[in-house]
N, C-alpha and C. Protein backbone atom coordinates (compact mmCIF):
# COMPACT_ATOMS: atom_id res chain seq x y z
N UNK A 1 -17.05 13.26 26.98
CA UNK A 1 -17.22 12.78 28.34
C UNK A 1 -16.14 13.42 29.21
N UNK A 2 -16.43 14.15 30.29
CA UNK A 2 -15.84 14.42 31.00
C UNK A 2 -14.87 13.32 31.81
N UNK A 3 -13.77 14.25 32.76
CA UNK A 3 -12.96 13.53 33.53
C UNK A 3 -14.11 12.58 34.92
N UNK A 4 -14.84 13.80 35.23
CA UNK A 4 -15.92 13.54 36.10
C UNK A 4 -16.67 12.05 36.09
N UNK A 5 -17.64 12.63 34.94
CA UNK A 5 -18.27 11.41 34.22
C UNK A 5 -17.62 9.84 33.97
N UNK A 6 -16.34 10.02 33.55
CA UNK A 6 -15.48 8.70 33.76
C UNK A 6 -14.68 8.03 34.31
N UNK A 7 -14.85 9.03 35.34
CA UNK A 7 -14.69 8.31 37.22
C UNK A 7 -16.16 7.84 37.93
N UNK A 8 -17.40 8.67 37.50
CA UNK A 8 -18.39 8.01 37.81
C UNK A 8 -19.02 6.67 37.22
N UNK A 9 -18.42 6.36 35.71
CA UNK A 9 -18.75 5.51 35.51
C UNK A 9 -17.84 4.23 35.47
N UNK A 10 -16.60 4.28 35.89
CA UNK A 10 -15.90 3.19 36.06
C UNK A 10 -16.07 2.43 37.82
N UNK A 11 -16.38 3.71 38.73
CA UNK A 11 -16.70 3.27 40.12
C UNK A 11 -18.11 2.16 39.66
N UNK A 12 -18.87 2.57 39.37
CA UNK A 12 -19.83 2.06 38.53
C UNK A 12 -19.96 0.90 38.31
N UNK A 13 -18.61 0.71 37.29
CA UNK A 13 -18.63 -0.94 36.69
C UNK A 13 -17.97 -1.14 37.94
N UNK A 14 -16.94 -1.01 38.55
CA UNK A 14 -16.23 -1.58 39.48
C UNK A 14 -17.56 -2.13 40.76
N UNK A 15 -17.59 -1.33 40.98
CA UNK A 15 -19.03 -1.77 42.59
C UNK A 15 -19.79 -3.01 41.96
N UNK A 16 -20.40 -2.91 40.25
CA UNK A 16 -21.42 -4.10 39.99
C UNK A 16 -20.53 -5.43 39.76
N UNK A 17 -18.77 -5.20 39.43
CA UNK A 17 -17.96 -6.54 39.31
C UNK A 17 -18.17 -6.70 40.78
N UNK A 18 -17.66 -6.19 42.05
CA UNK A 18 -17.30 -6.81 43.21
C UNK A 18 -18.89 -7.07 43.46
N UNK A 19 -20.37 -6.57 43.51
CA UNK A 19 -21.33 -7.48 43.47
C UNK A 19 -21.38 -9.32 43.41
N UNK A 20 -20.85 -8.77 41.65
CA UNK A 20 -21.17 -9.91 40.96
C UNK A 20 -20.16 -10.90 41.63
N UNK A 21 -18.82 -10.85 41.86
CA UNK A 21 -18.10 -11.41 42.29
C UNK A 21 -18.25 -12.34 44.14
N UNK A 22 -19.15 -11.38 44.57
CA UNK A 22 -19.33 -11.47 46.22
C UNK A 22 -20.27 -12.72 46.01
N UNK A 23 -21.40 -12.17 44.69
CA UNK A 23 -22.73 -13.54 44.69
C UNK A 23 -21.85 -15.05 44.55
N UNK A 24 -20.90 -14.74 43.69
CA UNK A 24 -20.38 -15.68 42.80
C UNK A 24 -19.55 -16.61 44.25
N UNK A 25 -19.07 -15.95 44.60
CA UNK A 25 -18.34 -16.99 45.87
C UNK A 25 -19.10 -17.45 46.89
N UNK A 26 -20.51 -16.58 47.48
CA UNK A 26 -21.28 -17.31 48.09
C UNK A 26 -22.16 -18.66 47.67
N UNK A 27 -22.18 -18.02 46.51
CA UNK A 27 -22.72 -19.85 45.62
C UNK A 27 -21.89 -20.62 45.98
N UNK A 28 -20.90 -20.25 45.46
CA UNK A 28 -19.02 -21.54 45.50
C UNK A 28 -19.30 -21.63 46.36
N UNK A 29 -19.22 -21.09 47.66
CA UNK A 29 -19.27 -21.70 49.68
C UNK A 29 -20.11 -22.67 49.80
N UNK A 30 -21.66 -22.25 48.69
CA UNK A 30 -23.06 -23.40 49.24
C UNK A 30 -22.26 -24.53 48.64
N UNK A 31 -22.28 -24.40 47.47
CA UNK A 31 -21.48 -25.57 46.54
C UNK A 31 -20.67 -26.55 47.29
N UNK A 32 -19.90 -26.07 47.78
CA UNK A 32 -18.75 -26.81 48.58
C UNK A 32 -18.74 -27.34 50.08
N UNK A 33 -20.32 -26.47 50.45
CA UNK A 33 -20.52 -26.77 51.96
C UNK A 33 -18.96 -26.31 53.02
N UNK A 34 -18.37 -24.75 52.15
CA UNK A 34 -17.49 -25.05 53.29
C UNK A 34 -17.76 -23.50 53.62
N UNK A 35 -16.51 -23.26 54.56
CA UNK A 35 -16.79 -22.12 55.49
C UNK A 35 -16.54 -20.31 55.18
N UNK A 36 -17.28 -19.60 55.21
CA UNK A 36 -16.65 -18.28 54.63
C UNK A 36 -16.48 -17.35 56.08
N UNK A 37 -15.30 -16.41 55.91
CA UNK A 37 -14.95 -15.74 57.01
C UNK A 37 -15.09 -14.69 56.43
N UNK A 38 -15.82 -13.70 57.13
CA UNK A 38 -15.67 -12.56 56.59
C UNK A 38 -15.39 -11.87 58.43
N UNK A 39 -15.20 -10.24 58.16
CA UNK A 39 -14.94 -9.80 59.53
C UNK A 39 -15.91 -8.74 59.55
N UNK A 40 -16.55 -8.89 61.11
CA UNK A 40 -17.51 -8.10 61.39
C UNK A 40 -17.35 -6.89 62.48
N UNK A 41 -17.33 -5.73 62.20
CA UNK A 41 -16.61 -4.97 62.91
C UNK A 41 -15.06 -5.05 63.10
N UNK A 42 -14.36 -5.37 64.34
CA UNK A 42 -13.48 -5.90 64.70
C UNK A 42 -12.89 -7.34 64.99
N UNK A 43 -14.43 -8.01 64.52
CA UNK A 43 -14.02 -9.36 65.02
C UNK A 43 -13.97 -10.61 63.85
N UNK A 44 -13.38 -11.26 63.29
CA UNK A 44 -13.59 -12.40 62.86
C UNK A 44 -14.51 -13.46 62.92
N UNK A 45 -15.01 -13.43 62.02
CA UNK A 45 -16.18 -14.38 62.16
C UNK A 45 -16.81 -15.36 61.13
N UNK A 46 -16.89 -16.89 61.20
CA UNK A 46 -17.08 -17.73 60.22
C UNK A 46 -18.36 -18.14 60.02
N UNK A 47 -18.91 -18.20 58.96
CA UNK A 47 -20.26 -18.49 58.87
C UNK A 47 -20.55 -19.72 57.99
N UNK A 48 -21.26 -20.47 58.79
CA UNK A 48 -21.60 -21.86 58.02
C UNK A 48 -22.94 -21.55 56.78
N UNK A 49 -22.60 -22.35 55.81
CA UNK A 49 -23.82 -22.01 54.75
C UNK A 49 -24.93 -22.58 55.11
């Protein structure tokens, strides 16, 4: 396996953990009924579930 190849495949796993991770806290938010901020463009912004 190339150097190549095992930079393409660790970006790889990395992108499908922060996926999995992004689903995983939007559940937790419904769960908890509380608030998630994420920022949109330049601006801050809270979104109710």
């Amino acid at each position: 396996m190339t150097k190549k190849e095992k930079h393409i495949e660790f970006k790889d796993k990395l992108l499908k953990g922060l996926e999995k991770m992004y689903t995983n806290l939007i559940e937790y938010k419904r769960q908890k009924n509380s608030v998630l901020v994420v920022m949109k463009g330049d601006k801050i912004v809270k979104i109710k579930p």
